[in-house]
C-alpha atoms as a PDB file:
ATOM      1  CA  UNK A   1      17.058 -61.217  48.319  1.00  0.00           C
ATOM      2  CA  UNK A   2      13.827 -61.843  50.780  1.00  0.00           C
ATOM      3  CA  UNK A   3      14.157 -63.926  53.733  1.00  0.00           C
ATOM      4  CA  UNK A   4      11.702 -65.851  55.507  1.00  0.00           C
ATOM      5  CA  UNK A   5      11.297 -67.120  59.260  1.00  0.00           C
ATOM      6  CA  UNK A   6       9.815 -70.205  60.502  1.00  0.00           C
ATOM      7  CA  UNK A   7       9.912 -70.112  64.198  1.00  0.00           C
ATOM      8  CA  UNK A   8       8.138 -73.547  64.408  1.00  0.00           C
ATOM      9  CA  UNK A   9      11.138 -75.113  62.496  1.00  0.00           C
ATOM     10  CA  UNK A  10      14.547 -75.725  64.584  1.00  0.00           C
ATOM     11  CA  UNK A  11      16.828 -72.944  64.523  1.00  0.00           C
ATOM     12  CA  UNK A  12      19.236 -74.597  61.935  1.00  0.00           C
ATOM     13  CA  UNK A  13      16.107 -74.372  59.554  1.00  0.00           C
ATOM     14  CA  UNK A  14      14.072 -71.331  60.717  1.00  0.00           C
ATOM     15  CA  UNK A  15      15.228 -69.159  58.202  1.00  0.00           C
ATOM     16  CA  UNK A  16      14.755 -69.488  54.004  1.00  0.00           C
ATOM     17  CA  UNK A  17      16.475 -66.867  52.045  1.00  0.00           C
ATOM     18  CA  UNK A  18      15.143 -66.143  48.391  1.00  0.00           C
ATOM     19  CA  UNK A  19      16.401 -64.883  45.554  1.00  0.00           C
ATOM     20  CA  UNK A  20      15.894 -64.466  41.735  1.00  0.00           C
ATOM     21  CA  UNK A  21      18.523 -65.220  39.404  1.00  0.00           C
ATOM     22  CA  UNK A  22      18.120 -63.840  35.775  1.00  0.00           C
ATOM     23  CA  UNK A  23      19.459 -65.367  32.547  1.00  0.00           C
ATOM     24  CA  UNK A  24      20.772 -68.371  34.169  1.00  0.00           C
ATOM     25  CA  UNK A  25      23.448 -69.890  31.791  1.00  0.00           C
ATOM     26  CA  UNK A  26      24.809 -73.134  34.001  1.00  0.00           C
ATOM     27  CA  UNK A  27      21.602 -74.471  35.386  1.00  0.00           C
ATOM     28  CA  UNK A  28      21.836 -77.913  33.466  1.00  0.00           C
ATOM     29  CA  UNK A  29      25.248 -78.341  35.169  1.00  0.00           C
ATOM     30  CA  UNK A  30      23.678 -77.181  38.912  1.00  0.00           C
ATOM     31  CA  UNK A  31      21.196 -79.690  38.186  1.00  0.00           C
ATOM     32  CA  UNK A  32      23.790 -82.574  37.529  1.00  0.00           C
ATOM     33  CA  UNK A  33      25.935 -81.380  40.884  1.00  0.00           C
ATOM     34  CA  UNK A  34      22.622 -81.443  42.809  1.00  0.00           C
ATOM     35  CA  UNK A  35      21.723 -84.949  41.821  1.00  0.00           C
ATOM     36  CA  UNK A  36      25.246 -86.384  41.726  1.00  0.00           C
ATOM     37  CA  UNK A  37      25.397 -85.345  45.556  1.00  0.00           C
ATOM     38  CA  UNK A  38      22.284 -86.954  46.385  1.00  0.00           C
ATOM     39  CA  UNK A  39      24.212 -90.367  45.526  1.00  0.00           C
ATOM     40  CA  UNK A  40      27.690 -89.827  46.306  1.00  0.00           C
ATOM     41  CA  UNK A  41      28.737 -91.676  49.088  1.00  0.00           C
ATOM     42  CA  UNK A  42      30.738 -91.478  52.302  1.00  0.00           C
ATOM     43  CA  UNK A  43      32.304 -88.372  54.108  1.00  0.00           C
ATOM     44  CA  UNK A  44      33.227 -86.635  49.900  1.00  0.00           C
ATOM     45  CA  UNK A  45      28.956 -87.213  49.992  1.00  0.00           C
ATOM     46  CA  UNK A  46      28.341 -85.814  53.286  1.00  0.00           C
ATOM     47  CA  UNK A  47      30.517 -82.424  51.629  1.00  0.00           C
ATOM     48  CA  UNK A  48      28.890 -82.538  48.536  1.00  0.00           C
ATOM     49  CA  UNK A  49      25.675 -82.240  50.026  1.00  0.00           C
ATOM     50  CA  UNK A  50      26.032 -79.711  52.518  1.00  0.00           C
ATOM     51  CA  UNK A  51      28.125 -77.150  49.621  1.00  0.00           C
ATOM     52  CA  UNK A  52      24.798 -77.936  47.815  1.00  0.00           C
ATOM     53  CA  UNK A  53      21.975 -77.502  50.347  1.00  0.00           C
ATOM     54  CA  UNK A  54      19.634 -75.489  48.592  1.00  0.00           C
ATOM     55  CA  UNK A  55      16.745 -75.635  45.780  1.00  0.00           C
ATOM     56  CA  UNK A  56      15.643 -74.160  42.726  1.00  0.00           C
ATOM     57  CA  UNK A  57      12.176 -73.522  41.561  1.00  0.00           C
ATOM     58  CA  UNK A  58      11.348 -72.408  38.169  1.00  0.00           C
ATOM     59  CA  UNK A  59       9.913 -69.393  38.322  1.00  0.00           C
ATOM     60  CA  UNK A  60       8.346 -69.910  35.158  1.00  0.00           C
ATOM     61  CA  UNK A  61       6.345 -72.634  36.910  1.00  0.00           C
ATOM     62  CA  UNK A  62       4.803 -70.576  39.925  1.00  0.00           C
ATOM     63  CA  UNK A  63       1.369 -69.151  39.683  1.00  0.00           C
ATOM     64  CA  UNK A  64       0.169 -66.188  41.632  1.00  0.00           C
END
């Protein structure tokens, strides 16, 4: 895992941690979970998206 600092960010959000996953077998159900938080509403919302604060990229899809 790499981690990153951002000094110019608040503290709450200086820091990024990375990390590569390999043969990822439950990313279609990740996906749902991600976007089903983004909707739900009320304080079960508010939990949903804080268990659920991070974000994939494709690795596939980043160029070098």
């Amino acid at each position: 895992m790499e981690y990153l600092n951002f000094p110019h960010f608040s503290s709450k959000h200086s820091q990024v941690h990375i990390a590569l996953f390999r043969d990822v077998t439950n990313a279609a159900a990740l996906k749902s979970r991600i976007i089903a938080a983004s909707t739900a509403k009320g304080s079960y919302g508010e939990k949903e998206r804080e268990a659920v604060n991070f974000a994939f990229i494709d690795a596939r899809l980043v160029r070098h």
